[in-house]
PDB file of N, CA and C in Angstrom:
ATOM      1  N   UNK A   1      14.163 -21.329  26.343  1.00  0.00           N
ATOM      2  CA  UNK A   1      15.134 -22.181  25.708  1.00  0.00           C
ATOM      3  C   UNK A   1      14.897 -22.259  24.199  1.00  0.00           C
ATOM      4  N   UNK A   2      13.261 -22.374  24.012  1.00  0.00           N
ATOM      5  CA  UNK A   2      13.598 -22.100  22.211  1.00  0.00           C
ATOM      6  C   UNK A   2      13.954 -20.957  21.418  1.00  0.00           C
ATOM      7  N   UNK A   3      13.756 -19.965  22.416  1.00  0.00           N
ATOM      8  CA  UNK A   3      14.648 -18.905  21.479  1.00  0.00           C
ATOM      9  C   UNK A   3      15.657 -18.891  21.459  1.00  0.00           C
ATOM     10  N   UNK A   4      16.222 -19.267  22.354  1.00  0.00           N
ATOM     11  CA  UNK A   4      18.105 -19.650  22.189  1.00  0.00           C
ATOM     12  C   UNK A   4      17.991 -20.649  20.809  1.00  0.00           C
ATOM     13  N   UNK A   5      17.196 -21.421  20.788  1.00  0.00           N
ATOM     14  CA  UNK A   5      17.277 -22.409  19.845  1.00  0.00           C
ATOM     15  C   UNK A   5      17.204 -22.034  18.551  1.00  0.00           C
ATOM     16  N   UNK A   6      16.430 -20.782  18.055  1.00  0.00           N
ATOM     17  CA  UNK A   6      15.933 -20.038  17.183  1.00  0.00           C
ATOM     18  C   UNK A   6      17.103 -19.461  16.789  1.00  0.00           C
ATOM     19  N   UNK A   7      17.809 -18.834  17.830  1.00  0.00           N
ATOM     20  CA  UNK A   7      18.604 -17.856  17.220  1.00  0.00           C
ATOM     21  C   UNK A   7      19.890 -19.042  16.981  1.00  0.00           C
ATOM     22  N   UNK A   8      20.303 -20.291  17.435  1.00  0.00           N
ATOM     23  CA  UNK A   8      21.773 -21.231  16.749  1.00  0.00           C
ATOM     24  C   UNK A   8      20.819 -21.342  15.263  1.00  0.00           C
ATOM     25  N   UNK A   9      19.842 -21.329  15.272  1.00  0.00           N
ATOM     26  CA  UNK A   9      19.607 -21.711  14.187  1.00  0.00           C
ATOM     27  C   UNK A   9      19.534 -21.540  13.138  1.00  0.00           C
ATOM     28  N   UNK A  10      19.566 -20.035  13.338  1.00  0.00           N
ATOM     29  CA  UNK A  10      19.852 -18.631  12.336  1.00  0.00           C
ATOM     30  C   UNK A  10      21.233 -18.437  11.700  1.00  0.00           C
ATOM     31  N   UNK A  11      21.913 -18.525  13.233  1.00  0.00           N
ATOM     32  CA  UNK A  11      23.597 -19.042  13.004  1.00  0.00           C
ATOM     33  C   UNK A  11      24.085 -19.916  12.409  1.00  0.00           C
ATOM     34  N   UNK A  12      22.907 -20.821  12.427  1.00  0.00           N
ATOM     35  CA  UNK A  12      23.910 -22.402  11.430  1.00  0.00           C
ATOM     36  C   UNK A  12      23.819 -21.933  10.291  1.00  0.00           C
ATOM     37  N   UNK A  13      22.294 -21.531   9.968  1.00  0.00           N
ATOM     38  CA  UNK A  13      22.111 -21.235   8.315  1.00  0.00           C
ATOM     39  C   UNK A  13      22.906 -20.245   7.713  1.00  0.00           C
ATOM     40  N   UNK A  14      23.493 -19.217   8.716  1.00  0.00           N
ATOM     41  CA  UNK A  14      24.627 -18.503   8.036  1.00  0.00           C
ATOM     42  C   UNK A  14      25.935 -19.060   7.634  1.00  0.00           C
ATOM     43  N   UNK A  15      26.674 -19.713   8.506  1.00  0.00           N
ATOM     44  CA  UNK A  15      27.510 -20.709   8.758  1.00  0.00           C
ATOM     45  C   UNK A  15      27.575 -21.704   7.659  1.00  0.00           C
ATOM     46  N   UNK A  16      26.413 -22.074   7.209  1.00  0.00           N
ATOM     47  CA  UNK A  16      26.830 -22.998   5.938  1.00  0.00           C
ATOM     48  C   UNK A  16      26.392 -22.686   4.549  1.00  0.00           C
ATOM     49  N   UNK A  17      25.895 -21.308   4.949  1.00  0.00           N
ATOM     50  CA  UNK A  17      25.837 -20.211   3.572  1.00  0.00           C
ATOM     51  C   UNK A  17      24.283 -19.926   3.170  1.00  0.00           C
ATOM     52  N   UNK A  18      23.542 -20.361   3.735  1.00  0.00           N
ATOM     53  CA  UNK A  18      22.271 -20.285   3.559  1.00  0.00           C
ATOM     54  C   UNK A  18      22.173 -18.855   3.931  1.00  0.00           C
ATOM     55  N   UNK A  19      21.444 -18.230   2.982  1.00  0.00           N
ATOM     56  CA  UNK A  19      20.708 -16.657   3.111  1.00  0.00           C
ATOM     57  C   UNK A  19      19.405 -16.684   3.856  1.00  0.00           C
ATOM     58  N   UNK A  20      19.977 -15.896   5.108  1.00  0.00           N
ATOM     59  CA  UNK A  20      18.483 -15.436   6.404  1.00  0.00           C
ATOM     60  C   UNK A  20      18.776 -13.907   6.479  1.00  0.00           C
ATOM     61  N   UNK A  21      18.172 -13.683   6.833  1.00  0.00           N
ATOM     62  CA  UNK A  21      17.797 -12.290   7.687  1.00  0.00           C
ATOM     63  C   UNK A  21      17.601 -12.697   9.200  1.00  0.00           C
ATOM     64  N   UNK A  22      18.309 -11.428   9.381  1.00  0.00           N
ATOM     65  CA  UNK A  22      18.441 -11.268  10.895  1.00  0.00           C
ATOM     66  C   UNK A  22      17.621 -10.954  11.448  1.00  0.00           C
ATOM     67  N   UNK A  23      16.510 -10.377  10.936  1.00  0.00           N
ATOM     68  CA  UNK A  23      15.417  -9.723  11.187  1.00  0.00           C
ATOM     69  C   UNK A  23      14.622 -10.861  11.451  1.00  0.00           C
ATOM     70  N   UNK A  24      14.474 -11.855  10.449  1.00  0.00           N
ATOM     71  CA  UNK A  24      14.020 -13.129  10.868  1.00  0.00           C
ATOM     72  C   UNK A  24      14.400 -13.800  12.003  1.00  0.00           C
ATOM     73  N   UNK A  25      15.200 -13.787  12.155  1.00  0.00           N
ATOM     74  CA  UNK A  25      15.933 -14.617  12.911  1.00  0.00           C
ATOM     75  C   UNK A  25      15.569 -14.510  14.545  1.00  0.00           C
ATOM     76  N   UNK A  26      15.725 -12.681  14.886  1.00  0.00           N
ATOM     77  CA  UNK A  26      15.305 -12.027  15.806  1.00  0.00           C
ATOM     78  C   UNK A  26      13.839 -12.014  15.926  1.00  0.00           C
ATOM     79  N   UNK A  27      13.184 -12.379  14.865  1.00  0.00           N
ATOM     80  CA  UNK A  27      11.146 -11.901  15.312  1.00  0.00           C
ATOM     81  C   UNK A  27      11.089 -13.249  15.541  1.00  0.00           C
ATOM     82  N   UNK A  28      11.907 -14.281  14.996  1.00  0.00           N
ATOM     83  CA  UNK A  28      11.764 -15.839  15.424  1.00  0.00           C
ATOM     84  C   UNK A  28      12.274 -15.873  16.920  1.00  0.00           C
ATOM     85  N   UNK A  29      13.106 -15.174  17.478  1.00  0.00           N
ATOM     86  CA  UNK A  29      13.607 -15.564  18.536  1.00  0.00           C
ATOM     87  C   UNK A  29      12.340 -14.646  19.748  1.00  0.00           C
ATOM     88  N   UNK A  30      12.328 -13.745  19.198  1.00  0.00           N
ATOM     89  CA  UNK A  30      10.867 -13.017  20.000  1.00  0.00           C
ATOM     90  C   UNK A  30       9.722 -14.033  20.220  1.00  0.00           C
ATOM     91  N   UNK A  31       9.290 -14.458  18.724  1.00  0.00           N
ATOM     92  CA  UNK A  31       8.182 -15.426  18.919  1.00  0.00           C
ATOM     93  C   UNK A  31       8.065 -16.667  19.957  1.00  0.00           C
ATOM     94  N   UNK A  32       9.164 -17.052  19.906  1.00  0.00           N
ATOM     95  CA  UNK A  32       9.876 -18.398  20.454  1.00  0.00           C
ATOM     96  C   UNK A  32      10.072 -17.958  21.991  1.00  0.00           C
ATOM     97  N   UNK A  33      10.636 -16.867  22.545  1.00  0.00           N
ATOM     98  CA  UNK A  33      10.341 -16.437  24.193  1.00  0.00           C
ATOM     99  C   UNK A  33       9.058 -16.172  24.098  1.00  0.00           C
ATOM    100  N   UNK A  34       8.329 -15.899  23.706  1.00  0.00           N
ATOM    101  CA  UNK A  34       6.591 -15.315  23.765  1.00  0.00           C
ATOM    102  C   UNK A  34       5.648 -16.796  24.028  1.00  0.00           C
ATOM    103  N   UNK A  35       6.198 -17.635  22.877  1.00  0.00           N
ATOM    104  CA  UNK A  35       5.428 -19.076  23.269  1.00  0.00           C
ATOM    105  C   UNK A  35       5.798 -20.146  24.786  1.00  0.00           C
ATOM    106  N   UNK A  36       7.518 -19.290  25.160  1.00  0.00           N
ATOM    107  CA  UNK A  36       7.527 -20.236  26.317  1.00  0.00           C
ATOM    108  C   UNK A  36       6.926 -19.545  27.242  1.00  0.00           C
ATOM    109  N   UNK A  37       6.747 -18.108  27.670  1.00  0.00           N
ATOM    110  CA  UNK A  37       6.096 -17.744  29.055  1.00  0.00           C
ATOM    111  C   UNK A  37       4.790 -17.962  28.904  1.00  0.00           C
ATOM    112  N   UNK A  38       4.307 -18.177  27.472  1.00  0.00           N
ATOM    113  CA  UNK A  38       2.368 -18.384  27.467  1.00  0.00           C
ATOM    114  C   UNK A  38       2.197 -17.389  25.945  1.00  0.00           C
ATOM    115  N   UNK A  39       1.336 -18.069  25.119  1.00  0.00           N
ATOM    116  CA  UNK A  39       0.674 -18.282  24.104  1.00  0.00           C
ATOM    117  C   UNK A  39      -0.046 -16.714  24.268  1.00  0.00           C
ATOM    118  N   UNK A  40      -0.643 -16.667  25.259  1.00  0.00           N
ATOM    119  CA  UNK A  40      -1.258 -14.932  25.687  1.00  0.00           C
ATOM    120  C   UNK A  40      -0.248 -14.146  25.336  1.00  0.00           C
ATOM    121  N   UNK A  41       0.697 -14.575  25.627  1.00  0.00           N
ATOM    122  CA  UNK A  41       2.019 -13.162  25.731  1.00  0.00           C
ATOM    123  C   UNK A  41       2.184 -12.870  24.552  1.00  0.00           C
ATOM    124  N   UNK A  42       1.385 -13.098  23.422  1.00  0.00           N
ATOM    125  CA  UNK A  42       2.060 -13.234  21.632  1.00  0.00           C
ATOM    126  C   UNK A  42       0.853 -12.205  21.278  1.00  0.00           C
ATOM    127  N   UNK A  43       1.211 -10.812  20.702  1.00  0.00           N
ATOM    128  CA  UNK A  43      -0.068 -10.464  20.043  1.00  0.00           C
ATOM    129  C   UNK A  43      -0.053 -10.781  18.488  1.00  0.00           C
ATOM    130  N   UNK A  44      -1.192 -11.751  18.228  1.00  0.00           N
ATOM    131  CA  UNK A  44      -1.615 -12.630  17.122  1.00  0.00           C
ATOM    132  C   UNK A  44      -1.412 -11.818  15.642  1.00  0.00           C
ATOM    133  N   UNK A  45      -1.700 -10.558  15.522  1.00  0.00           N
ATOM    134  CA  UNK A  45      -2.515  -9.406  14.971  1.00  0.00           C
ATOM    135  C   UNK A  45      -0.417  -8.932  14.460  1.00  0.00           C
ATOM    136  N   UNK A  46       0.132  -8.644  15.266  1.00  0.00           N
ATOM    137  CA  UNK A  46       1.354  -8.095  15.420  1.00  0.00           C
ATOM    138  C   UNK A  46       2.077  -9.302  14.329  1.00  0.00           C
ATOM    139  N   UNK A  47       2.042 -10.792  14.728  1.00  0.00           N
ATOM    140  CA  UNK A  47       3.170 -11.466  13.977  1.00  0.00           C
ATOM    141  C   UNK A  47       2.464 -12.092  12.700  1.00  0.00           C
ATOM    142  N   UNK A  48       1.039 -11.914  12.477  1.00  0.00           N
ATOM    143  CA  UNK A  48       0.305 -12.050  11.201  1.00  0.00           C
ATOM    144  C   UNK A  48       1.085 -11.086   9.688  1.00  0.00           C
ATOM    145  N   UNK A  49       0.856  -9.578  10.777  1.00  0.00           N
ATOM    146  CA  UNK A  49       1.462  -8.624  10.014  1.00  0.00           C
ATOM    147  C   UNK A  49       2.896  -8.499   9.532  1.00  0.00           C
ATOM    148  N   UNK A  50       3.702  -9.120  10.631  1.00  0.00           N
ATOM    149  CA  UNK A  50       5.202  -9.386  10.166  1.00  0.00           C
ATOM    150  C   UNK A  50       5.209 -10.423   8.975  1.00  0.00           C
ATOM    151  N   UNK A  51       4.624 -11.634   9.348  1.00  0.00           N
ATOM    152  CA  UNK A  51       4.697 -12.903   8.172  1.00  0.00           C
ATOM    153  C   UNK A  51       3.820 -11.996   6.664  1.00  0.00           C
ATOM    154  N   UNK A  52       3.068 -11.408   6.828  1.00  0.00           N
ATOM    155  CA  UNK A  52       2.362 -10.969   5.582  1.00  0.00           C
ATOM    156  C   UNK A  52       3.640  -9.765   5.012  1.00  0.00           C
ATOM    157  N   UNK A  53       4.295  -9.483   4.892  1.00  0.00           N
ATOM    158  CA  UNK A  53       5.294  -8.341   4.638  1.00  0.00           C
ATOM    159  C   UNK A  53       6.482  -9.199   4.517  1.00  0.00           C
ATOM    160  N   UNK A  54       6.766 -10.400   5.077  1.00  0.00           N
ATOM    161  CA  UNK A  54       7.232 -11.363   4.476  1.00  0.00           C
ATOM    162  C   UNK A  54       7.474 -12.239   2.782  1.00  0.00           C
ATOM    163  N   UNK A  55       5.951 -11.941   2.788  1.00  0.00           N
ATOM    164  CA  UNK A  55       5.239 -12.825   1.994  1.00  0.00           C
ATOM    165  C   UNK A  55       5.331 -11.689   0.466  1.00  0.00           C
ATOM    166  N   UNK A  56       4.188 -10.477   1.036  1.00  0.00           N
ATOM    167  CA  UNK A  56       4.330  -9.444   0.042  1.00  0.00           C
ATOM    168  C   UNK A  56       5.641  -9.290  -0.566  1.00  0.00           C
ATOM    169  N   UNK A  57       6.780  -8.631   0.365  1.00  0.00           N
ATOM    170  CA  UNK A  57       8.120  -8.053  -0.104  1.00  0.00           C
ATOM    171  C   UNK A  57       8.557  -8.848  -1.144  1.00  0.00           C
ATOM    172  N   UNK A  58       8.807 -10.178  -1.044  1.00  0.00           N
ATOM    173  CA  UNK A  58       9.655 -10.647  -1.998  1.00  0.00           C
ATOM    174  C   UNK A  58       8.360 -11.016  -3.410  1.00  0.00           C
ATOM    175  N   UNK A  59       7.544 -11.232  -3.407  1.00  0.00           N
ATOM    176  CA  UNK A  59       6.558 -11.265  -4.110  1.00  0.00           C
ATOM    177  C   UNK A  59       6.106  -9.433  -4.852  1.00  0.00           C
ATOM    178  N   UNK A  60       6.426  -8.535  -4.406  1.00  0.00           N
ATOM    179  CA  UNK A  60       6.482  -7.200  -4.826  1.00  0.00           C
ATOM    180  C   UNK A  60       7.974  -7.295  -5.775  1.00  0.00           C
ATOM    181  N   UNK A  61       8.586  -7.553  -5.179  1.00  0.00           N
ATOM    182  CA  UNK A  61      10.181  -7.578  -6.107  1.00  0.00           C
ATOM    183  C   UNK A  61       9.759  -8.746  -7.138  1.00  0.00           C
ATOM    184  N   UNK A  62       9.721  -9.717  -7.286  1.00  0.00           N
ATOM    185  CA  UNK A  62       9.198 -10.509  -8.469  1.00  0.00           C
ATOM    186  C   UNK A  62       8.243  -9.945  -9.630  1.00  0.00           C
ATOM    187  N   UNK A  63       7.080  -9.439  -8.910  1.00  0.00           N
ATOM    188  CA  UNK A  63       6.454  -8.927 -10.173  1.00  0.00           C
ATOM    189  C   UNK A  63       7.268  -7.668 -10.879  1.00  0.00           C
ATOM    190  N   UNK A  64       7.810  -6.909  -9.787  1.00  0.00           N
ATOM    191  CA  UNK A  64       8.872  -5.974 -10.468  1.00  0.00           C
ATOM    192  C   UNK A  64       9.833  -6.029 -11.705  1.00  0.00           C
ATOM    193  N   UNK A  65      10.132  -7.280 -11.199  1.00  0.00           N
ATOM    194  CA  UNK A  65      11.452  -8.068 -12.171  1.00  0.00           C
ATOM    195  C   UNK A  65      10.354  -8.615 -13.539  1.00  0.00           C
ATOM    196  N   UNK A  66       9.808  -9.041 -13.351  1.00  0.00           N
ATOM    197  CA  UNK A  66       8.885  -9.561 -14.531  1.00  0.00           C
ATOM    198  C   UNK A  66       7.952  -8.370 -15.002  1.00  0.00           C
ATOM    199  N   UNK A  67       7.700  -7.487 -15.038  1.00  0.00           N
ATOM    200  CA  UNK A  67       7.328  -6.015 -15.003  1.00  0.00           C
ATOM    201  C   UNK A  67       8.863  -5.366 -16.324  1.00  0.00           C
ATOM    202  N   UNK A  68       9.663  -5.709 -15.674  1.00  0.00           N
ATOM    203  CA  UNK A  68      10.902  -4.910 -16.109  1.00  0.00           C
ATOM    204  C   UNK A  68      11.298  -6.107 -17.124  1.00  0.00           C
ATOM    205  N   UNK A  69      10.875  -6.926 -16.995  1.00  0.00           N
ATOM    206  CA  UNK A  69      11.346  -7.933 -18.532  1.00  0.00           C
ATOM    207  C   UNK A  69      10.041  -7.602 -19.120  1.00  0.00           C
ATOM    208  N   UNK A  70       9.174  -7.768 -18.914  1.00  0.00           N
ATOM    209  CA  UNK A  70       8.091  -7.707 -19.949  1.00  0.00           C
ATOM    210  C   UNK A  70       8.041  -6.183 -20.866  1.00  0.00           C
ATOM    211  N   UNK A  71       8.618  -4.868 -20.000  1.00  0.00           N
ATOM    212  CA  UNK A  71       8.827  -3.473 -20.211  1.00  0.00           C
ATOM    213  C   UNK A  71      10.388  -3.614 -21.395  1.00  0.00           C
ATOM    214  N   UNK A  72      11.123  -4.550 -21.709  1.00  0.00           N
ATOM    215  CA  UNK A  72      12.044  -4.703 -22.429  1.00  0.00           C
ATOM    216  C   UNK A  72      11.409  -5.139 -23.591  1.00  0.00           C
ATOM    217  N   UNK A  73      11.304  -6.286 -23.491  1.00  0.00           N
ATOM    218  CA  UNK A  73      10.618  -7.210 -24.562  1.00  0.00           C
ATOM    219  C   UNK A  73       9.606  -6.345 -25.681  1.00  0.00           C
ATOM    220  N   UNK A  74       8.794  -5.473 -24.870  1.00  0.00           N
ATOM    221  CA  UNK A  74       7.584  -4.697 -25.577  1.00  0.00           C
ATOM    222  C   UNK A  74       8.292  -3.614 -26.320  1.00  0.00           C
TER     223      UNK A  74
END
């Protein structure tokens, strides 16, 4: 049931204009069936690596952008 919940929830935030990824939306709805059949069923190692590529990506594009202003400026 919480991945059903996961995924309206993805839907609302589109719905009232909020920017998600689907991709999110879907590894949330994975995560969310994984925690209801049992906490075992989740490999730890697997959704560490998703959230860290999370984290990196948009943090790789930032320094980029500030990279490319600072490459103007000079």
């Amino acid at each position: 049931m919480r991945a059903l919940r996961l995924g309206y929830d993805g839907l609302t935030a589109v719905f009232f204009g909020y920017f998600t990824s689907m991709n999110q939306v879907l590894i949330g709805a994975m995560a969310g069936t994984g925690c209801a059949r049992g906490r075992e069923t989740i490999d730890r190692q697997v959704i560490f690596g998703i959230l860290r590529g999370w984290i990196i990506g948009p943090a790789g594009a930032i320094l980029g952008y500030v990279f490319g202003l600072l490459t103007r400026v000079f």
